[in-house]
Protein backbone atom coordinates (compact mmCIF):
# COMPACT_ATOMS: atom_id res chain seq x y z
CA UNK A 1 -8.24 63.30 -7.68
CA UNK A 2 -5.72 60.52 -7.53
CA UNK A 3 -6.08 57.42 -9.50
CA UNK A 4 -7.19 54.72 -7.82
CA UNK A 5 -4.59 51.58 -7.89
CA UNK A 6 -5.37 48.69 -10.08
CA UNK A 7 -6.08 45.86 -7.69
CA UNK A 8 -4.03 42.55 -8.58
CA UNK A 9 -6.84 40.07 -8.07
CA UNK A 10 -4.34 37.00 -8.77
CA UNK A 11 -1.29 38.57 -6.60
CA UNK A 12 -4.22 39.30 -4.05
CA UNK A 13 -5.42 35.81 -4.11
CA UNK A 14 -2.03 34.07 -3.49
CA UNK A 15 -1.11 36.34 -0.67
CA UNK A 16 -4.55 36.00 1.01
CA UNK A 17 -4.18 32.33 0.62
CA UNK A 18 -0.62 32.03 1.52
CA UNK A 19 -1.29 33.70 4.61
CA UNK A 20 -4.47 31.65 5.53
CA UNK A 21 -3.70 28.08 4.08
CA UNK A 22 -1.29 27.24 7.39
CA UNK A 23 -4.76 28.06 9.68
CA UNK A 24 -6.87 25.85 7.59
CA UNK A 25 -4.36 23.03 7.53
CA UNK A 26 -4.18 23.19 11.63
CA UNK A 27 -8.49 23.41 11.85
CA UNK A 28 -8.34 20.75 9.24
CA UNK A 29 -5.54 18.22 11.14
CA UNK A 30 -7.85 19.25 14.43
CA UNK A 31 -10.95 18.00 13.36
CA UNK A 32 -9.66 15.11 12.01
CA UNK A 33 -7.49 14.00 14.83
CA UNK A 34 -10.31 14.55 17.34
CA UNK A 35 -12.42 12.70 15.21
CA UNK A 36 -10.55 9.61 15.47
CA UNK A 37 -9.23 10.07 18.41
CA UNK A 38 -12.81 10.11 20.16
CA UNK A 39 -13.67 7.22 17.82
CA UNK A 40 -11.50 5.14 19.78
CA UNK A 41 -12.30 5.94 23.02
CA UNK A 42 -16.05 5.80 22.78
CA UNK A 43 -14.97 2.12 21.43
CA UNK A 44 -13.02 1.47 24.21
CA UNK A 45 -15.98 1.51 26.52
CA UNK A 46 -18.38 -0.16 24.46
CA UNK A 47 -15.53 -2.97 23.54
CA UNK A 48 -15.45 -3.05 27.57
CA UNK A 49 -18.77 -4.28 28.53
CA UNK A 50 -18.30 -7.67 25.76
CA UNK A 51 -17.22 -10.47 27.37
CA UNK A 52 -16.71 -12.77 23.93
CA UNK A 53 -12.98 -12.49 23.40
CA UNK A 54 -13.91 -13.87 19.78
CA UNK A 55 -15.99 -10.88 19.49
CA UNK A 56 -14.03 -8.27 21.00
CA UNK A 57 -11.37 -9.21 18.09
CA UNK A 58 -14.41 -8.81 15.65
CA UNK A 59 -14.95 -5.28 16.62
CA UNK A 60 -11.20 -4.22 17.05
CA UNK A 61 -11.31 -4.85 13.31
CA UNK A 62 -14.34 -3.08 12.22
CA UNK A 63 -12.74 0.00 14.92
CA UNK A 64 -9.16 -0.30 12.86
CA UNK A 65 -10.67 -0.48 9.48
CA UNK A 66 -12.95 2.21 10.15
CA UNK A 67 -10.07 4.62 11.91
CA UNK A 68 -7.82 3.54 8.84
CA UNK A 69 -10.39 5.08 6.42
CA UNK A 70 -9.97 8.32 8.19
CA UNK A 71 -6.34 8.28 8.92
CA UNK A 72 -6.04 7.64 5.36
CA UNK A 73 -8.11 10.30 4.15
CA UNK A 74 -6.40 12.66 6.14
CA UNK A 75 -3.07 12.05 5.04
CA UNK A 76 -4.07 11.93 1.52
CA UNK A 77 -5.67 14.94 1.81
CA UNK A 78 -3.17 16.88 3.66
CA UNK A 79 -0.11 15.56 2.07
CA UNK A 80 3.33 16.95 2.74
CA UNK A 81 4.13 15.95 5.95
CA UNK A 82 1.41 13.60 6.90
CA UNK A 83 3.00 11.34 3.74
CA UNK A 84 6.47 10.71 6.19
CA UNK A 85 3.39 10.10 9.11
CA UNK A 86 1.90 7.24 6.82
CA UNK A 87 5.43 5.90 6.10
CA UNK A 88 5.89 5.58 9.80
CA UNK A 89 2.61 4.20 11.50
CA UNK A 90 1.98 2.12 8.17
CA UNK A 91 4.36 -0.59 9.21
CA UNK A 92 3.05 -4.45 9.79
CA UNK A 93 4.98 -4.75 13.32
CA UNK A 94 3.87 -0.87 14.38
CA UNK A 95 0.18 -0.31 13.55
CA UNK A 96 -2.67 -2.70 13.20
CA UNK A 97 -3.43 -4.56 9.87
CA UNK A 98 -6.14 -2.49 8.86
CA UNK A 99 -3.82 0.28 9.03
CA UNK A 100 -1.01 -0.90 7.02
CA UNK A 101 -3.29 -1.77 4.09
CA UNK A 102 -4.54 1.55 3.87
CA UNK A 103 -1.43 3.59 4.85
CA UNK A 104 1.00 1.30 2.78
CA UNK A 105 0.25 2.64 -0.65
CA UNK A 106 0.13 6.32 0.76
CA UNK A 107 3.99 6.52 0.51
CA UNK A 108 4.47 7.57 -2.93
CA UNK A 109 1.33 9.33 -3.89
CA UNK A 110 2.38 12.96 -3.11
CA UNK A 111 1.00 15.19 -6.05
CA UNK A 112 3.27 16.91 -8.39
CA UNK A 113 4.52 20.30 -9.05
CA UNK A 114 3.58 21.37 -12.19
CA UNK A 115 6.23 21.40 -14.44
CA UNK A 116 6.21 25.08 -15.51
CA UNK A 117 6.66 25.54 -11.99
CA UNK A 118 9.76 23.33 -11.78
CA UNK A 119 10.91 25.39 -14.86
CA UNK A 120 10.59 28.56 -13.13
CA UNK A 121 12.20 27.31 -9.63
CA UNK A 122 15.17 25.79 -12.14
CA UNK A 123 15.97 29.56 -13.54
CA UNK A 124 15.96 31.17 -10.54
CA UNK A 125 18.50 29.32 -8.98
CA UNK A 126 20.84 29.11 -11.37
CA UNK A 127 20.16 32.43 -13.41
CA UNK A 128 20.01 30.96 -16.86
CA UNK A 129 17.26 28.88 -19.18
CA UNK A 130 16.54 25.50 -18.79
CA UNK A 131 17.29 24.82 -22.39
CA UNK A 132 20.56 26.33 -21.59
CA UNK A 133 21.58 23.72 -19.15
CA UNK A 134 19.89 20.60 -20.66
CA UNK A 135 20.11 18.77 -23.71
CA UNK A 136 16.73 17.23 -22.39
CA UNK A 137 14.48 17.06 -19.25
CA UNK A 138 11.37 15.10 -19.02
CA UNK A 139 8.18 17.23 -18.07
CA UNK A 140 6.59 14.11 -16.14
CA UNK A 141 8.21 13.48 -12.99
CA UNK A 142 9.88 9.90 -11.98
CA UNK A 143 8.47 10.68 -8.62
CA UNK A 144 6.77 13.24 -6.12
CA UNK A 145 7.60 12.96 -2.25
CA UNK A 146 6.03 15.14 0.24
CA UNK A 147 9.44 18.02 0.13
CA UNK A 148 10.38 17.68 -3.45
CA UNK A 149 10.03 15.83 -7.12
CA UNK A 150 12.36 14.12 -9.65
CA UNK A 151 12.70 14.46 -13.26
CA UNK A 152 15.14 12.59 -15.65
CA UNK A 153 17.08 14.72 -17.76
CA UNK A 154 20.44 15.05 -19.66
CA UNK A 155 22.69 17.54 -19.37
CA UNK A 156 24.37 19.77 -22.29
CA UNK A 157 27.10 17.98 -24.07
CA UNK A 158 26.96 14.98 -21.56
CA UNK A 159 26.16 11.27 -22.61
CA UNK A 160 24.78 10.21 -19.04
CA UNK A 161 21.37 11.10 -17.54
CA UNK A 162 21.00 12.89 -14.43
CA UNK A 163 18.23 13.23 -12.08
CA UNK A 164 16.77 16.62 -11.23
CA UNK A 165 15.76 16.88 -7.57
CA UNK A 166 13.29 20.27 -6.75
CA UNK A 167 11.92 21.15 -4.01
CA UNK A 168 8.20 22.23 -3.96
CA UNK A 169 7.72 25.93 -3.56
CA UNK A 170 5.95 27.18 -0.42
CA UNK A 171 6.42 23.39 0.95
CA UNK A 172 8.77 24.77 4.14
CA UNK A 173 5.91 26.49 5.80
CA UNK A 174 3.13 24.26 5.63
CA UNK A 175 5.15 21.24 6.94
CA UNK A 176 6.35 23.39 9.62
CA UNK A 177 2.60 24.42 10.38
CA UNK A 178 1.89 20.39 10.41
CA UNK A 179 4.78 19.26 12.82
CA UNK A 180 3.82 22.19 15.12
CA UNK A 181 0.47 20.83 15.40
CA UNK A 182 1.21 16.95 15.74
CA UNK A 183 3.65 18.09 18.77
CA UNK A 184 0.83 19.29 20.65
CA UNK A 185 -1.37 16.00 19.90
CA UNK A 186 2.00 14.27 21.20
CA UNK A 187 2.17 16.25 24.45
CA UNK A 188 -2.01 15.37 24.75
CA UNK A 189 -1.50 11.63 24.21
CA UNK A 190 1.44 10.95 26.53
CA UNK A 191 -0.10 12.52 28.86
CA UNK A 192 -3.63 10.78 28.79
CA UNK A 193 -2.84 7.25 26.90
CA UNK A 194 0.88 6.28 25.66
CA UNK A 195 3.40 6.25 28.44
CA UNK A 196 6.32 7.27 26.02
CA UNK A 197 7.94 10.55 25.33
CA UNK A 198 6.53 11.41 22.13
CA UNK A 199 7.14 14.87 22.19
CA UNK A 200 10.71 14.18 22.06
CA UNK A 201 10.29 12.16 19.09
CA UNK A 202 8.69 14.86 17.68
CA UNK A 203 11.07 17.43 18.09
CA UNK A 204 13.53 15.15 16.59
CA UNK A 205 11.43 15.06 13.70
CA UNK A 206 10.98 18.47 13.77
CA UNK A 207 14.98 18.92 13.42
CA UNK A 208 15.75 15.99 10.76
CA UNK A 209 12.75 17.43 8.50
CA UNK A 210 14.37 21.14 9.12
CA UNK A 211 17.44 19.79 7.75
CA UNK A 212 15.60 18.21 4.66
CA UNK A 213 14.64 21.81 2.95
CA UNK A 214 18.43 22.46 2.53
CA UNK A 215 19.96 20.63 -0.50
CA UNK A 216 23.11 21.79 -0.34
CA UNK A 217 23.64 19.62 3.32
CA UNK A 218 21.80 17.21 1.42
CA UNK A 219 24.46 16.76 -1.61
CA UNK A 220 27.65 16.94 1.61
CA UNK A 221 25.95 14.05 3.59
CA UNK A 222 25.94 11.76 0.22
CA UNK A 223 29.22 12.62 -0.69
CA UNK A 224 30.35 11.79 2.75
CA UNK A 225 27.99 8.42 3.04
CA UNK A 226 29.64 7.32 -0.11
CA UNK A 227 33.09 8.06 0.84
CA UNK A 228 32.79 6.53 3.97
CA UNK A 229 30.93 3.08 1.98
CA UNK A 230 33.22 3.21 -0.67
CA UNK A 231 36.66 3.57 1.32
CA UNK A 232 35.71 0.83 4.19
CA UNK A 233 34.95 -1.92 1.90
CA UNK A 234 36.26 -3.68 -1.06
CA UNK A 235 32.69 -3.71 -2.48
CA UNK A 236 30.53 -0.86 -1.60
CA UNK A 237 27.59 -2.56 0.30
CA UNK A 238 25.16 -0.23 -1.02
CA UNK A 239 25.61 2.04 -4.44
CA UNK A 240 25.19 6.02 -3.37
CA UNK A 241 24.85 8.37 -6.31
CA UNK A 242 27.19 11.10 -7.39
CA UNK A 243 26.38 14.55 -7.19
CA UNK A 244 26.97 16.63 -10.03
CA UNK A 245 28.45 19.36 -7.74
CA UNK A 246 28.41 22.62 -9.98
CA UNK A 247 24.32 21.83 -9.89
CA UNK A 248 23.39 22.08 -6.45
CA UNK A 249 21.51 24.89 -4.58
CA UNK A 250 19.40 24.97 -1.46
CA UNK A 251 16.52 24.33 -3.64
CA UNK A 252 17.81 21.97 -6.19
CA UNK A 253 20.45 18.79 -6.56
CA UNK A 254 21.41 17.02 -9.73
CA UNK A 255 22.72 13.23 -8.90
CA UNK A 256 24.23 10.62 -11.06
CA UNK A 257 21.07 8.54 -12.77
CA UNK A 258 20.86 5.12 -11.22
CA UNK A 259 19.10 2.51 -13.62
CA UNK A 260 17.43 0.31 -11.28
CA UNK A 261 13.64 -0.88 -9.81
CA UNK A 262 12.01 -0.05 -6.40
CA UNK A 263 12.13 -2.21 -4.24
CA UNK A 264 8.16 -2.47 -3.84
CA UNK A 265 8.24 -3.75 -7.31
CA UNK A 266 10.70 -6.55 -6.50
CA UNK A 267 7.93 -9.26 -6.45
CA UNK A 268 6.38 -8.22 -9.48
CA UNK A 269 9.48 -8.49 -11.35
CA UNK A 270 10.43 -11.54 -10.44
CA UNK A 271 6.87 -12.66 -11.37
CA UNK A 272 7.92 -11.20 -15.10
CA UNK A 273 11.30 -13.06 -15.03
CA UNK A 274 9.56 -16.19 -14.60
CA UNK A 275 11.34 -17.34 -11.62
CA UNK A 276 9.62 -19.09 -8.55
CA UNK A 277 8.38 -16.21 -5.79
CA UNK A 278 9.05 -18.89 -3.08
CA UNK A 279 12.18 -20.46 -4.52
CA UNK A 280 15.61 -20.89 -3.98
CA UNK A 281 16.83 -18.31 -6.29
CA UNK A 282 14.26 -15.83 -5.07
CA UNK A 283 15.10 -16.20 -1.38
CA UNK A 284 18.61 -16.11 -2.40
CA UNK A 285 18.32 -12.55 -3.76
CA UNK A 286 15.96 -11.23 -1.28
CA UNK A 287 18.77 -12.32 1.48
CA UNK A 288 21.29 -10.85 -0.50
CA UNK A 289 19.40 -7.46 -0.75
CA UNK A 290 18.66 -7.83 3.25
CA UNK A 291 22.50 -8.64 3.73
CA UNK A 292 23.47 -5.31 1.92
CA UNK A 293 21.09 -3.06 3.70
CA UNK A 294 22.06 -4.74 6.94
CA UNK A 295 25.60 -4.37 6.52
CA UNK A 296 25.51 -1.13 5.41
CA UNK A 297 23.57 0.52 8.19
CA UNK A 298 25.46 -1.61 11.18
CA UNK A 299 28.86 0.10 9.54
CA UNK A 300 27.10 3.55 9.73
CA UNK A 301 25.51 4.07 12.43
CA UNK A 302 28.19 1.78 15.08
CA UNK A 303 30.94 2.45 12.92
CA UNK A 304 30.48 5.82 11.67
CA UNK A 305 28.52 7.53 13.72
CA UNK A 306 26.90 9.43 10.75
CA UNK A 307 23.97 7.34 8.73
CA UNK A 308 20.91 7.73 6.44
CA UNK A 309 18.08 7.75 8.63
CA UNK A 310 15.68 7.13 6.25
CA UNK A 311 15.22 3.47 4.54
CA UNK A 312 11.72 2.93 3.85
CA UNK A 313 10.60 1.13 0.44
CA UNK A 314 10.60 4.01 -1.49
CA UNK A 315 14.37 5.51 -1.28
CA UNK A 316 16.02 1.99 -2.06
CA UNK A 317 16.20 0.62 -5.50
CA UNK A 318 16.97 -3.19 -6.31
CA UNK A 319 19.73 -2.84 -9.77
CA UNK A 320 21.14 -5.69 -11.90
CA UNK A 321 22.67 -8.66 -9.84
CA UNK A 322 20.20 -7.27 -7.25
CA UNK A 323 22.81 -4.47 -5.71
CA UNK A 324 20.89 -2.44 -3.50
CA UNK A 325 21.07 1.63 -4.20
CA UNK A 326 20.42 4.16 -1.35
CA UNK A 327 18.36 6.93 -2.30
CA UNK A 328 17.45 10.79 -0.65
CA UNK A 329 19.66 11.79 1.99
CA UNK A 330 17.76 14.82 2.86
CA UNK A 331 17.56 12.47 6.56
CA UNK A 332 20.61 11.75 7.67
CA UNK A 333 21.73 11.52 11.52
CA UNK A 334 24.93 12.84 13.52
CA UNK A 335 25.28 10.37 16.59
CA UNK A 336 27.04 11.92 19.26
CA UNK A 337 30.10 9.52 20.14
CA UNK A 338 28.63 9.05 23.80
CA UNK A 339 25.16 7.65 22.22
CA UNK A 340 26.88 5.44 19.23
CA UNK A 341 28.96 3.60 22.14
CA UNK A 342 25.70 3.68 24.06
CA UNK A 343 24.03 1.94 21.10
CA UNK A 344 26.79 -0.52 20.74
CA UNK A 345 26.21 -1.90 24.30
CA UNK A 346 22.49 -2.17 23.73
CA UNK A 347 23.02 -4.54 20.49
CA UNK A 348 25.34 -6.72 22.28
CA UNK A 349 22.76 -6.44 25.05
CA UNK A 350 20.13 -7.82 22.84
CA UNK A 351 22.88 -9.92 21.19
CA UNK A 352 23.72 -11.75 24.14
CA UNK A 353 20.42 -11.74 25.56
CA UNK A 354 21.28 -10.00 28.59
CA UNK A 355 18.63 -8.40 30.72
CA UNK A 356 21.00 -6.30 33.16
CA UNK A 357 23.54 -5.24 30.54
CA UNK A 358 20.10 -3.71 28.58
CA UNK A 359 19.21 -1.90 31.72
CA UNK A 360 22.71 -0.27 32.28
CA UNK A 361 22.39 0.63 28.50
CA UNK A 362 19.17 2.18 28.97
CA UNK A 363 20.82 4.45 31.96
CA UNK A 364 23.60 5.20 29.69
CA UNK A 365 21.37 5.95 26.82
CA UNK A 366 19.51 8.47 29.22
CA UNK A 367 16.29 6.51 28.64
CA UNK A 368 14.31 7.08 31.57
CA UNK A 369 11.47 4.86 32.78
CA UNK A 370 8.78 5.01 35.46
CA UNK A 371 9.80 1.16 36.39
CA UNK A 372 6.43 0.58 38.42
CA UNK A 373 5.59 -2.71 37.03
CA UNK A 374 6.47 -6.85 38.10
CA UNK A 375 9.23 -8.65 36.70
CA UNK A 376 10.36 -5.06 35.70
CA UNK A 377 13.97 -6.30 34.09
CA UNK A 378 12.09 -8.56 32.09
CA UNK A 379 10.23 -5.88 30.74
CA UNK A 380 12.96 -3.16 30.18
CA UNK A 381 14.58 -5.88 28.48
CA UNK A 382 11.49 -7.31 25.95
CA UNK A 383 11.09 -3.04 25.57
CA UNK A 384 14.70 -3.09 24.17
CA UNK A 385 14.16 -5.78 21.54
CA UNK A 386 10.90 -4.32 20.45
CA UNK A 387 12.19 -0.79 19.95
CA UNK A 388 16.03 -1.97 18.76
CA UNK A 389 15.59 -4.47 16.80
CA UNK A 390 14.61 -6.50 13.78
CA UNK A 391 13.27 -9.59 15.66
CA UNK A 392 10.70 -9.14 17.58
CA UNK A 393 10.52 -11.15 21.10
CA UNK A 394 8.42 -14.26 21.09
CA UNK A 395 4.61 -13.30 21.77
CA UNK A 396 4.85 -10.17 19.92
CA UNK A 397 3.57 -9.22 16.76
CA UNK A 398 3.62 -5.34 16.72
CA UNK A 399 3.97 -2.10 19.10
CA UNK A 400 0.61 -2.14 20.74
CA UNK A 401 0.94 1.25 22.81
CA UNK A 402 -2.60 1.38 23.91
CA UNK A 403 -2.57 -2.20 25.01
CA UNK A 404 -2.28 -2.99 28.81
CA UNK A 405 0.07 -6.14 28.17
CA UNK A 406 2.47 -3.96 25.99
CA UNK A 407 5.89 -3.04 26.99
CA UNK A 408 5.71 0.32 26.77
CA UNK A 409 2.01 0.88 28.88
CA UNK A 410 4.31 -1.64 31.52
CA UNK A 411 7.37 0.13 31.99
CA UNK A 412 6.36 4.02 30.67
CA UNK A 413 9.20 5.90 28.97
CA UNK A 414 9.10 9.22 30.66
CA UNK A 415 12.58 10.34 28.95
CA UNK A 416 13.62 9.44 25.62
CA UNK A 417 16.76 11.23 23.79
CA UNK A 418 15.96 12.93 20.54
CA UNK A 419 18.89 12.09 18.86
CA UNK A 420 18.28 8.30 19.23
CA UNK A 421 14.73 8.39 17.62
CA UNK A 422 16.79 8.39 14.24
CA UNK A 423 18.08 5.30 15.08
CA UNK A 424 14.80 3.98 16.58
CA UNK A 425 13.11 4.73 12.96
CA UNK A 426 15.97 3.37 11.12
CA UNK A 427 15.46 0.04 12.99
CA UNK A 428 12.11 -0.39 12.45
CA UNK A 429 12.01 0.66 8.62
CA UNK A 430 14.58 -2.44 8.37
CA UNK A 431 11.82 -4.69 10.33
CA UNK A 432 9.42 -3.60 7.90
CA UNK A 433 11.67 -4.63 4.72
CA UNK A 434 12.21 -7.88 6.55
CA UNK A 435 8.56 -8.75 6.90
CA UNK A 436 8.17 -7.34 3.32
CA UNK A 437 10.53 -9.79 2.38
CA UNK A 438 9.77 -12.49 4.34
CA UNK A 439 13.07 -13.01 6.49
CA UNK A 440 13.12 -12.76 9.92
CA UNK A 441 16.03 -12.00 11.42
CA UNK A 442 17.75 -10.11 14.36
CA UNK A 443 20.09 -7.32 13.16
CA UNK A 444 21.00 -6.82 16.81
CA UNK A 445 22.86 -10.13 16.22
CA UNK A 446 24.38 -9.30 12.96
CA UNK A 447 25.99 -6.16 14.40
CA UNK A 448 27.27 -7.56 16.94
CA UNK A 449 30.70 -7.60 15.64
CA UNK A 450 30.68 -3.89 14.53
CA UNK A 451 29.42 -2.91 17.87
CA UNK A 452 32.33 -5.30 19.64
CA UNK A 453 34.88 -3.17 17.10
CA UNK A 454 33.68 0.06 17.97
CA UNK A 455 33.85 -0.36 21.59
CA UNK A 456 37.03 -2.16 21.58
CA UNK A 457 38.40 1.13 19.33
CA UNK A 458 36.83 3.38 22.24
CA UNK A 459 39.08 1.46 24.77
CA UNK A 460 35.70 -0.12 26.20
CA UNK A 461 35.96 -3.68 25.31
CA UNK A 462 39.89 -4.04 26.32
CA UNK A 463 41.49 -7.86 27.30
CA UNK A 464 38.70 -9.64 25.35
CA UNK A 465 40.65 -10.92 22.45
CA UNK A 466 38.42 -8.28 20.30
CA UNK A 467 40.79 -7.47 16.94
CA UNK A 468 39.69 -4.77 14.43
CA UNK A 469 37.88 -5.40 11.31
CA UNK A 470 39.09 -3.54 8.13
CA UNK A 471 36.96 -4.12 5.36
CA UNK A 472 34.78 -7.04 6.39
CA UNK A 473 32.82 -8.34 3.31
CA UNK A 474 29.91 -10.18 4.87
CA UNK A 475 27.89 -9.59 8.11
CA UNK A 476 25.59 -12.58 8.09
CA UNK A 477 27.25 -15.06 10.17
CA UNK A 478 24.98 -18.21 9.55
CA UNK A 479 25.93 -20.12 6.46
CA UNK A 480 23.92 -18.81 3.41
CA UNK A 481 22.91 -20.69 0.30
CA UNK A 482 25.14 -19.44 -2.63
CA UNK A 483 24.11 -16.56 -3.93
CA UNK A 484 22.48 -16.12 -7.52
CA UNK A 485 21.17 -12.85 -9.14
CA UNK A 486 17.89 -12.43 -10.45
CA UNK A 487 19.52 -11.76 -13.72
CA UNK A 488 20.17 -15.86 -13.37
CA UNK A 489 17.04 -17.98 -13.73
């Protein structure tokens, strides 16, 4: 009689959960979305029936706070890719207070690999010891995102620290699994409740986050970003780490080591520093950091056609003389020419305050609308400044899709490109730094130079006196206060 084989119980238990873990995610995200979903719309009716507008606020409250608890828990609980969800909804002009006070601290909370995991993900890719590689590497990591985690560390024979960038093993699938499953929510809730084409947005995150499992695109796109930053101005706008190029695999980058503090943290260090929150030499710095960012993205995306697509708080560090330093290109966006000259029109649309020049834009854009509702320009247009830029048109305080008087329940966008949600995302990450740092501004109206230049460089803009600008050093057109660095009480 044969032997019987020796059963593996630990190889049997990762396989069996491996296999399984993407079908309890999707019953998990299920139950949950239902959950709130039918939370709201049970509300909905019994919100109906009070006539006390004082009221009705009262209970929208409650209803938010209550659906944020959930949301949260969700997210939280899920992790991966339901951390970039948080980052998007959790945004004071997008989703309702209760919301953002929930979601807000959700963005850097993703739990670590353990660290003899990291170790073993580190040999395999580059076929040798850690030890053999690194004069040091810290065991704790300086952060965990939903794809991957940092660690500090100093390489053989080198003076400089480095930061190690590893992806979390097995991550690929279950985001995947998560994406798949928010798509069909999308398809549901366009269908039944938000007249916009989210399951184009979706798809568009489904491609960007694709993109973000490969480090080896990742380490190309930041050499190009700070080639392009670098060679187009005589001060860099934004610092972009180097990659130490001999250290990068599909699973793993090693980057220059930027010494600086997230920009989160910005108020409590100027707290520490002693200086005023509300005075002159704070606002100065925060509009300096603003001016940076600004400028930056307006020369990417109009100019360049190629930008990171992913500025919230947690990829941008504040350094000394408050220089602003762009972190993770793992999202970074391609614009076809057609749609960055598209763009261009729609910020001079918005620039200019021009109603019929947004509409054309819109056509060009291949935005499509069902255009059933009164004073329908006025609408398309008030849409355009919502979704496209930093300023948000007087009356408006956030997105509101489920409200009647919003834009987007008015006009219902049946068609919405996938390539432009990057930009879309980008615009309203910038809002949310804005409001974080108390400046309101319209960035439609600071780029409207760069978008004159790059349509008068496309031979769209010809006879109107519009010259090229090489290496333009500021962006903000109204006069500023001079300038000090925190590092300056």
């Amino acid at each position: 009689m044969l032997p019987l084989p020796i059963l593996d119980l630990k190889d049997f238990q990762e396989k069996f959960t491996t296999h399984f873990r993407p079908w309890q995610r999707s019953f998990q995200f299920w139950v949950r979305a239902t959950d709130i979903y039918t939370g709201y719309k049970v509300f909905q009716l019994r919100v109906s029936i009070v006539k006390d507008v004082q009221k009705q606020e009262e209970m929208w409250e409650r209803q938010h706070q209550l659906a944020a608890d959930k949301i949260y828990a969700m997210c939280a609980d899920l992790g991966g890719f339901f951390l970039k969800v948080a980052q998007i909804v959790g945004k004071p002009d997008l989703a309702p207070a209760a919301w953002v006070r929930r979601l807000v601290t959700l963005c850097d909370q993703a739990p670590a690999t353990p660290f003899d995991a990291v170790q073993r993900v580190l040999e395999k890719e580059f076929g040798q010891s850690i030890w053999e590689m690194f004069e040091s590497i810290d065991e704790y990591p300086l952060g965990s995102a939903s794809i991957a985690q940092v660690h500090r560390a100093r390489l053989k024979g080198d003076k400089s620290d480095v930061v190690v960038k590893v992806q979390h093993p097995g991550i690929q699938d279950l985001m995947m699994t998560d994406i798949h499953n928010l798509q069909a929510f999308a398809l549901y809730m366009q269908k039944t409740d938000i007249k916009f084409d989210l399951y184009s947005v979706t798809k568009e995150m489904e491609k960007q986050i694709g993109y973000e499992f490969d480090f080896m695109r990742e380490a190309n796109a930041m050499e190009k970003l700070r080639r392009f930053l670098y060679e187009n101005n005589k001060k860099t706008p934004v610092l972009v780490p180097r990659v130490v190029r001999d250290l990068v695999t599909r699973r793993v980058l090693v980057m220059e080591y930027i010494v600086g503090i997230p920009i989160l943290n910005l108020g409590d260090e100027i707290a520490k520093r002693g200086i005023n929150p509300s005075g002159k030499v704070a606002a100065a710095a925060k509009q300096k950091i603003l001016k940076s960012l600004t400028l930056a993205y307006g020369q990417m995306i109009l100019k360049n056609g190629f930008f990171h697509a992913d500025p919230h708080p947690g990829n941008i560090l504040i350094c000394k003389g408050s220089e602003v330093a762009l972190l993770d290109y793992g999202q970074v966006k391609d614009l076809p020419n057609e749609l960055r000259l598209g763009y261009a029109n729609l910020v001079l649309a918005i620039a200019d305050n021009d109603p019929v020049k947004a509409s054309e834009s819109y056509r060009e854009l291949g935005i499509k609308t069902l255009a059933n509702c009164k004073n329908e320009q006025e609408e398309l247009f008030k849409l355009a400044q919502t979704m496209f830029d930093t300023k948000l048109p007087p009356g408006v305080t956030m997105l509101q899709p489920f409200s009647e008087d919003s834009s987007i329940k008015k006009v219902g966008v049946v068609a919405f490109p996938e390539e432009l949600f990057s930009v879309l995302r980008t615009v309203h990450l910038l809002r949310g730094l804005s409001v974080g740092l108390g400046i309101n501004y319209s960035c439609a109206e600071q780029w409207k130079p760069l978008a004159e230049e790059a349509l008068y460089q496309a031979g769209r803009l010809k006879g109107q006196g519009i010259k090229p600008r090489v290496r333009r050093r500021g962006l903000i057109r109204r006069p500023l206060e001079k300038l000090i660095d925190l590092d300056d009480k």
